[in-house]
N, C-alpha and C. Protein backbone atom coordinates (compact mmCIF):
# COMPACT_ATOMS: atom_id res chain seq x y z
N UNK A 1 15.87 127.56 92.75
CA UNK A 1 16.75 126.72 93.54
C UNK A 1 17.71 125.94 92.64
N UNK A 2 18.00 126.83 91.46
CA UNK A 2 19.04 125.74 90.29
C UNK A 2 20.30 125.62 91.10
N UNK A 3 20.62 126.30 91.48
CA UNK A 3 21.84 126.60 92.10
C UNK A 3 22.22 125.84 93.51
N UNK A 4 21.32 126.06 93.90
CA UNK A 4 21.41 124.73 94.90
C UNK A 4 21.48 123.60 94.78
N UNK A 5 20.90 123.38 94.07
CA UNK A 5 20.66 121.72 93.58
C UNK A 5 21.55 121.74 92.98
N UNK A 6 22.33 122.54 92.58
CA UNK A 6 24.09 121.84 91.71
C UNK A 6 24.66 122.04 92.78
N UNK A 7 25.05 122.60 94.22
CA UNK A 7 25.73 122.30 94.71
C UNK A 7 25.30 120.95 95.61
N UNK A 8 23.96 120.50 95.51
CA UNK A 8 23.55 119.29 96.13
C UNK A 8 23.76 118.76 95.46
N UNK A 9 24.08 118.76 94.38
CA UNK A 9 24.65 117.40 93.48
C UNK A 9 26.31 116.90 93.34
N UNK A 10 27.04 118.17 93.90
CA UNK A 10 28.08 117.90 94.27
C UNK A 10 28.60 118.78 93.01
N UNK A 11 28.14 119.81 92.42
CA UNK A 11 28.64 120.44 91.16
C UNK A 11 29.15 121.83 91.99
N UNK A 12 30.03 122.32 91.79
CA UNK A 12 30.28 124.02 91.98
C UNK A 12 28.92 124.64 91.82
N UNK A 13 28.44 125.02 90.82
CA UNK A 13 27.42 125.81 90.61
C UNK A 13 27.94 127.49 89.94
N UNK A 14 26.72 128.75 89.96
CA UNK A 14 27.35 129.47 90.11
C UNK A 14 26.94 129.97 91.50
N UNK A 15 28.53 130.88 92.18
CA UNK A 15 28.01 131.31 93.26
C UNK A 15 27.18 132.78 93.40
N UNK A 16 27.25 133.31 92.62
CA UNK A 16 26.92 134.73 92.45
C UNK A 16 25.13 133.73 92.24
N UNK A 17 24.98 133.26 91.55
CA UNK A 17 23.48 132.42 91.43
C UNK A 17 22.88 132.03 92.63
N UNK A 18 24.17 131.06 93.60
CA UNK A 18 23.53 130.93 94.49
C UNK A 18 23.19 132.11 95.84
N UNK A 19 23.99 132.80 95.49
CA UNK A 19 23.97 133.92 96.64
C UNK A 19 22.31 134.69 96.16
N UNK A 20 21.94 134.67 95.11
CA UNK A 20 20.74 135.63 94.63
C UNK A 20 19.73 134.54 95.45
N UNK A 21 19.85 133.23 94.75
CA UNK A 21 18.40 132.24 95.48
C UNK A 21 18.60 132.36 96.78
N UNK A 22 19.57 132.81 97.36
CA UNK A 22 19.66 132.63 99.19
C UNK A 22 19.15 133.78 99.57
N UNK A 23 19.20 134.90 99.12
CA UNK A 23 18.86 136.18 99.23
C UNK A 23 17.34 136.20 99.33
N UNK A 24 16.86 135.81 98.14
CA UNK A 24 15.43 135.68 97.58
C UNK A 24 14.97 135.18 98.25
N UNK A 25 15.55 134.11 98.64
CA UNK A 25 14.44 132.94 100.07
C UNK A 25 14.93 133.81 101.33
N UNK A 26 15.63 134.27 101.79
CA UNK A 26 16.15 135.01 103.23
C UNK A 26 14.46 136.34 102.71
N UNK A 27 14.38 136.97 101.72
CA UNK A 27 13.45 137.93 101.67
C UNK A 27 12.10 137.23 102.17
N UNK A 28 11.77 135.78 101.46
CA UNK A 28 10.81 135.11 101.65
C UNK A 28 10.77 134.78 103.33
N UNK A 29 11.67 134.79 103.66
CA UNK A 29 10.97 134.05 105.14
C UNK A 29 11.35 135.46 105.96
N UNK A 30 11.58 136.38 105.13
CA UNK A 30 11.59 137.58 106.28
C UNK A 30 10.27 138.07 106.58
N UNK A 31 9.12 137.62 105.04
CA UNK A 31 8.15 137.93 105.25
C UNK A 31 7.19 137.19 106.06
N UNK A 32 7.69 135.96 105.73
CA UNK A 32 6.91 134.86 106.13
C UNK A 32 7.04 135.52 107.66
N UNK A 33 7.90 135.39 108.45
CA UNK A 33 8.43 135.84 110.15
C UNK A 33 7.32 137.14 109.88
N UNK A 34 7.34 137.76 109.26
CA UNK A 34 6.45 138.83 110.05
C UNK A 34 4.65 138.56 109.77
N UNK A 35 4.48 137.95 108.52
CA UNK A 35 3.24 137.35 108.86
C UNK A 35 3.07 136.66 110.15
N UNK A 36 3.71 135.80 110.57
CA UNK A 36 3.42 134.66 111.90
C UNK A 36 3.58 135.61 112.95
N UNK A 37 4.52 136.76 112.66
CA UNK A 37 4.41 137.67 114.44
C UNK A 37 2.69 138.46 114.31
N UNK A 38 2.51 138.33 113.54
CA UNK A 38 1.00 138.71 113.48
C UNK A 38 -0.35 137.59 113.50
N UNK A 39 -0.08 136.51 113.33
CA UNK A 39 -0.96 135.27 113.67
C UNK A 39 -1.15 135.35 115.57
N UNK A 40 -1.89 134.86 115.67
CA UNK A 40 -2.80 134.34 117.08
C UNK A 40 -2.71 132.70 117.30
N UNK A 41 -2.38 132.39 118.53
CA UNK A 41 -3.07 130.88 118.44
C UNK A 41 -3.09 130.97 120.37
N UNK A 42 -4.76 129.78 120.21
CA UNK A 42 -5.24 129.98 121.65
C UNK A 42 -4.31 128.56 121.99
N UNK A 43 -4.48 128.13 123.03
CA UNK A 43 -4.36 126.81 124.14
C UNK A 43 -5.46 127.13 125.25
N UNK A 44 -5.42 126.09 125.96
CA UNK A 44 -6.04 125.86 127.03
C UNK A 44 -6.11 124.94 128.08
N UNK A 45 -6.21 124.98 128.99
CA UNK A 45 -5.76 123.50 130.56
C UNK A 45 -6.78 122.16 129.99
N UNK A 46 -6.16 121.62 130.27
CA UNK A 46 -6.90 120.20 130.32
C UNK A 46 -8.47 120.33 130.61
N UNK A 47 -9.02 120.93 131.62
CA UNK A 47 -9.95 120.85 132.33
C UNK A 47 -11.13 122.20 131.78
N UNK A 48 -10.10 123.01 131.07
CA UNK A 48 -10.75 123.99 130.17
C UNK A 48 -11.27 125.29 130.72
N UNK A 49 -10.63 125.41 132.21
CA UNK A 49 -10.78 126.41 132.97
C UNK A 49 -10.09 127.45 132.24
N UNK A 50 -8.81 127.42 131.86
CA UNK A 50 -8.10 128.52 131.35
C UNK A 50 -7.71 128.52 129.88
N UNK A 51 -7.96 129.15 129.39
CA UNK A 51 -7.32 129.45 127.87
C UNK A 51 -6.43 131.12 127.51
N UNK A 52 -5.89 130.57 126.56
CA UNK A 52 -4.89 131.49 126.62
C UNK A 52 -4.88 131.76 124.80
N UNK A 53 -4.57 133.03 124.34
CA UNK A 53 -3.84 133.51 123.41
C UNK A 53 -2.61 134.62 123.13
N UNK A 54 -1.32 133.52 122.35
CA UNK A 54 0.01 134.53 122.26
C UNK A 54 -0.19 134.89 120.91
N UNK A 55 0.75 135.82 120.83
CA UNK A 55 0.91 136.28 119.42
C UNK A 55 2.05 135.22 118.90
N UNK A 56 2.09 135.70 117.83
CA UNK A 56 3.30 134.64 116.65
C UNK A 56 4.67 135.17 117.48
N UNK A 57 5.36 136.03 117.93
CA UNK A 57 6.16 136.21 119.24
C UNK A 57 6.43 135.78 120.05
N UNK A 58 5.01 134.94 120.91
CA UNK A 58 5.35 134.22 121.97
C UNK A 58 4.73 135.07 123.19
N UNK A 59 4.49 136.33 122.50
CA UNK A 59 3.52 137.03 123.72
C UNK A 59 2.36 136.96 124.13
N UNK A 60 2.39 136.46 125.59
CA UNK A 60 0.49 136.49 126.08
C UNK A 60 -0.17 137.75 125.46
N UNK A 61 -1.24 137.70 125.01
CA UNK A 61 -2.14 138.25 124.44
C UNK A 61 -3.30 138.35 125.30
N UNK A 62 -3.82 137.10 125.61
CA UNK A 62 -5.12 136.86 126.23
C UNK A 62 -5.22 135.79 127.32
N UNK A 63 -5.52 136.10 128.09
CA UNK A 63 -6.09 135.37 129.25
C UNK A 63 -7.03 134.86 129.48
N UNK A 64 -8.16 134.05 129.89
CA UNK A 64 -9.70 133.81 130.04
C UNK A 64 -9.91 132.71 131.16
N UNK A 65 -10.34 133.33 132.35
CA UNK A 65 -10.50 131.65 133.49
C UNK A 65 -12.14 132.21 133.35
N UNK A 66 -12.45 130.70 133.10
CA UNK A 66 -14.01 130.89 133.04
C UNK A 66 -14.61 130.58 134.75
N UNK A 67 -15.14 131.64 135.43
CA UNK A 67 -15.43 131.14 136.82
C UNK A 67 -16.23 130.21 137.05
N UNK A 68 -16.91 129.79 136.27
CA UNK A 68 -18.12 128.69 136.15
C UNK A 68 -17.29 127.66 136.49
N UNK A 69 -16.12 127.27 136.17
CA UNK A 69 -15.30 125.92 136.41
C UNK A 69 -14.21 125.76 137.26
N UNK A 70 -14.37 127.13 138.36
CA UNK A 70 -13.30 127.36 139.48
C UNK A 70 -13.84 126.41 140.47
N UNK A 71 -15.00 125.95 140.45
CA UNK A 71 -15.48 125.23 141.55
C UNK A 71 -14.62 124.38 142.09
N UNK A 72 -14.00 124.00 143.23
CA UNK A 72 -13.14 122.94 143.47
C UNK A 72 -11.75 122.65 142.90
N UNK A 73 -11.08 124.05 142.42
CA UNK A 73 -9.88 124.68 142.20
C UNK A 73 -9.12 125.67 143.55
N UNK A 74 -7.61 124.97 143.99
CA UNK A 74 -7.46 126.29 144.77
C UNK A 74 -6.33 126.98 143.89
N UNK A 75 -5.80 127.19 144.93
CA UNK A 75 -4.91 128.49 144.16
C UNK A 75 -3.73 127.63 143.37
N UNK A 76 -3.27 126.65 143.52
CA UNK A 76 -2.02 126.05 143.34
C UNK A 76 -2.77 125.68 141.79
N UNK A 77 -3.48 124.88 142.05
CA UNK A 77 -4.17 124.07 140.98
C UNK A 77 -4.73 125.31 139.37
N UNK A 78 -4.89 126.64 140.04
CA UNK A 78 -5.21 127.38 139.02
C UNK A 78 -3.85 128.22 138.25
N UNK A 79 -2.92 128.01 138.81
CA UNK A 79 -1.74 128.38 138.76
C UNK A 79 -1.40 127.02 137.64
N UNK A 80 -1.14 126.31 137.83
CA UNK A 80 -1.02 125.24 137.12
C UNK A 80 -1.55 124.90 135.65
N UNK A 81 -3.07 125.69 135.82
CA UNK A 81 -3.80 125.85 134.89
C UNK A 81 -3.28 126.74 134.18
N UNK A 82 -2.89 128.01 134.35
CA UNK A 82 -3.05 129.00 133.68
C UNK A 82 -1.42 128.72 132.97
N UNK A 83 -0.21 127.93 133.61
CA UNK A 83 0.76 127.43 132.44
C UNK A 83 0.75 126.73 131.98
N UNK A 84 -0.65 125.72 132.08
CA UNK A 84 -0.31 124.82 130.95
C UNK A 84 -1.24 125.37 129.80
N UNK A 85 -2.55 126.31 130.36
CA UNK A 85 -3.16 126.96 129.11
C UNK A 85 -2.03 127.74 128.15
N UNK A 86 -1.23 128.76 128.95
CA UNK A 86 -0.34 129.20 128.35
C UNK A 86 1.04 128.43 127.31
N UNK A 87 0.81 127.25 127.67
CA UNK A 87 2.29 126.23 126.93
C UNK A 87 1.69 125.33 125.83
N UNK A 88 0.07 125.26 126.28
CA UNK A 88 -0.46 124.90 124.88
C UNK A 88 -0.45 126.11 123.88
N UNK A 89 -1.01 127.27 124.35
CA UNK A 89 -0.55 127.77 123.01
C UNK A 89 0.68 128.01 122.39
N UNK A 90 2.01 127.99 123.17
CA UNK A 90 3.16 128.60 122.70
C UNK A 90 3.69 127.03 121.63
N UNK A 91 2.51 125.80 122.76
CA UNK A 91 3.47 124.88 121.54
C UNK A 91 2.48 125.00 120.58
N UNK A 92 1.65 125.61 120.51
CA UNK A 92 0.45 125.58 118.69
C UNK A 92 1.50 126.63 117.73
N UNK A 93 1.48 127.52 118.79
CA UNK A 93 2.63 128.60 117.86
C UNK A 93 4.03 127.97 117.44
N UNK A 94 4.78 127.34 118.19
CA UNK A 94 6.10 126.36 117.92
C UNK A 94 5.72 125.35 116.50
N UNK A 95 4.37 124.94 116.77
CA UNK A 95 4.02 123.82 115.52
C UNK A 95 3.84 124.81 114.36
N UNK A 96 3.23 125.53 114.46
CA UNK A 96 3.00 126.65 113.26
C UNK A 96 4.47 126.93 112.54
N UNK A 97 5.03 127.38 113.78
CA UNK A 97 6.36 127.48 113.01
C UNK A 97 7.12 126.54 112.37
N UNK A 98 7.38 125.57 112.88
CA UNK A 98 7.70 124.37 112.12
C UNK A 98 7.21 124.23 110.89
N UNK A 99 5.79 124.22 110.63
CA UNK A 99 5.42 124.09 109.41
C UNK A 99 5.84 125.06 108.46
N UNK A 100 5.47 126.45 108.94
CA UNK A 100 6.18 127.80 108.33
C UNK A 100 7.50 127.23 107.43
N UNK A 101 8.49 126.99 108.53
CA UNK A 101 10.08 126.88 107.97
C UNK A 101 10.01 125.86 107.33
N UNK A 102 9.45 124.42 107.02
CA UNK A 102 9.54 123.13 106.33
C UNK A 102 9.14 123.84 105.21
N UNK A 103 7.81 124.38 105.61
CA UNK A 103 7.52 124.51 103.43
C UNK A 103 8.78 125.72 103.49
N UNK A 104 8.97 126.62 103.41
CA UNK A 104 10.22 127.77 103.12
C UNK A 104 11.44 127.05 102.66
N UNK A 105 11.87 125.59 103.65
CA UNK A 105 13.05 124.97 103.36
C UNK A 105 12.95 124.03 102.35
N UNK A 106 11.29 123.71 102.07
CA UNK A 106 11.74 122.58 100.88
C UNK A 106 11.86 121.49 101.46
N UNK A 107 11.58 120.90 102.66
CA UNK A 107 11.75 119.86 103.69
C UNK A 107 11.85 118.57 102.35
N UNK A 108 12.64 118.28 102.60
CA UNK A 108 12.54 116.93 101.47
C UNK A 108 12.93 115.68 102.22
N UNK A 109 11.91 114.36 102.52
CA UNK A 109 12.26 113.46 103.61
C UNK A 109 13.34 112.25 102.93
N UNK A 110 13.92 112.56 101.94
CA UNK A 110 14.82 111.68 101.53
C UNK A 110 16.21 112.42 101.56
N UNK A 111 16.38 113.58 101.65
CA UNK A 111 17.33 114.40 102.41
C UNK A 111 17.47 114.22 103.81
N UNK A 112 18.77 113.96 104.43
CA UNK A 112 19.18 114.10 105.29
C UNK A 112 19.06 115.24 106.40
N UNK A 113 18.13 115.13 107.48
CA UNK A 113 17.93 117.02 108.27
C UNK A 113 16.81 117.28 107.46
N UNK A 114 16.04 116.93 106.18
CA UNK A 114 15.22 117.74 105.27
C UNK A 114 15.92 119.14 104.49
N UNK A 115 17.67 119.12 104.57
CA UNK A 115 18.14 120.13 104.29
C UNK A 115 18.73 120.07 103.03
N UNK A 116 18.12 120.72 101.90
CA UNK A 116 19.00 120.54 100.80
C UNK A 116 20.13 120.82 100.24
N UNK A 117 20.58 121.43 101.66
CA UNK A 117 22.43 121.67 101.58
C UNK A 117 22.89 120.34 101.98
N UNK A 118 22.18 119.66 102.95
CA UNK A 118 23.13 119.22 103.88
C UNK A 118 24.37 118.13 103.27
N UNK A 119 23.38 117.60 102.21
CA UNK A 119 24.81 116.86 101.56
C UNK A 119 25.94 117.46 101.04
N UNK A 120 25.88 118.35 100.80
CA UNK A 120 27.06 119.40 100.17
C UNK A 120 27.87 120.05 101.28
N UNK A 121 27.29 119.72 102.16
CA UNK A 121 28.24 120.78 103.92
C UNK A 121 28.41 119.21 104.56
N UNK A 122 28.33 118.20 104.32
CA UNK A 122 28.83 116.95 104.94
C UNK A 122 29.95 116.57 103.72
N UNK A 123 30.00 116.71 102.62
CA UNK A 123 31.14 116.68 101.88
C UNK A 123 32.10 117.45 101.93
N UNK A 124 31.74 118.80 102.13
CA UNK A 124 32.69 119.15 102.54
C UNK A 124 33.49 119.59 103.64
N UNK A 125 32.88 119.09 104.45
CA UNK A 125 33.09 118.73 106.34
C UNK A 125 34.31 117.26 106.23
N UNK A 126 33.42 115.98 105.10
CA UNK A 126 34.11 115.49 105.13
C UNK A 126 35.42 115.57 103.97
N UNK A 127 35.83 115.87 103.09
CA UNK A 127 36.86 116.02 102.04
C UNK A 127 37.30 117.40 102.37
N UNK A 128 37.09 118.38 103.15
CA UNK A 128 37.83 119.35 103.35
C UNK A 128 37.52 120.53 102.37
């Protein structure tokens, strides 16, 4: 990331340098993306009737209503269940990802966005 960090410092850099580290990290999170389309993550309803697993995609995978806990469920109420089992997992998978892309980006919390361009694309947003 030499190359970046001279253009975060407000230096030219080289660009042929930086085009290789952008490349290199674009390879890195191409892999990273296909590891996570291959990860699993469950959710499940409040009440624990329904659980669910998507893939790193976002695709239902798995379904599970345990009948033992339909007792005093009707239809509306299991319906209900079965998207919020389903939205817990898509947000476990959403958090996954997040984490995924922060470490890949270098999240740095004294950077602006956590982006270590971003000062260098606000300079020159602002000076033209």
């Amino acid at each position: 990331m030499r190359e970046i960090n001279a253009f975060l410092q407000g230096r030219e850099g080289d660009v042929a340098g930086l085009v290789r580290e952008i490349s290199a990290w674009t390879t890195t999170l191409s892999a990273t993306m296909d590891e996570l389309a291959r990860e699993r993550m469950d959710g499940a309803d409040a009440r624990g009737v329904v659980t669910a697993t998507v893939s790193g995609e976002g695709r239902l995978l798995r379904l599970n209503i345990d009948s033992r806990k339909l007792d005093g469920l009707d239809h509306v109420e299991l319906a209900a269940a079965v998207k919020e089992a389903i939205g817990a997992a898509k947000a476990a998978m959403g958090d996954r990802l997040t984490e995924i892309t922060e470490s890949l980006a270098g999240t740095d919390p004294a950077v602006p966005g956590g982006d270590p361009l971003a000062p260098h694309i606000q300079r020159v947003l602002r000076e033209g």
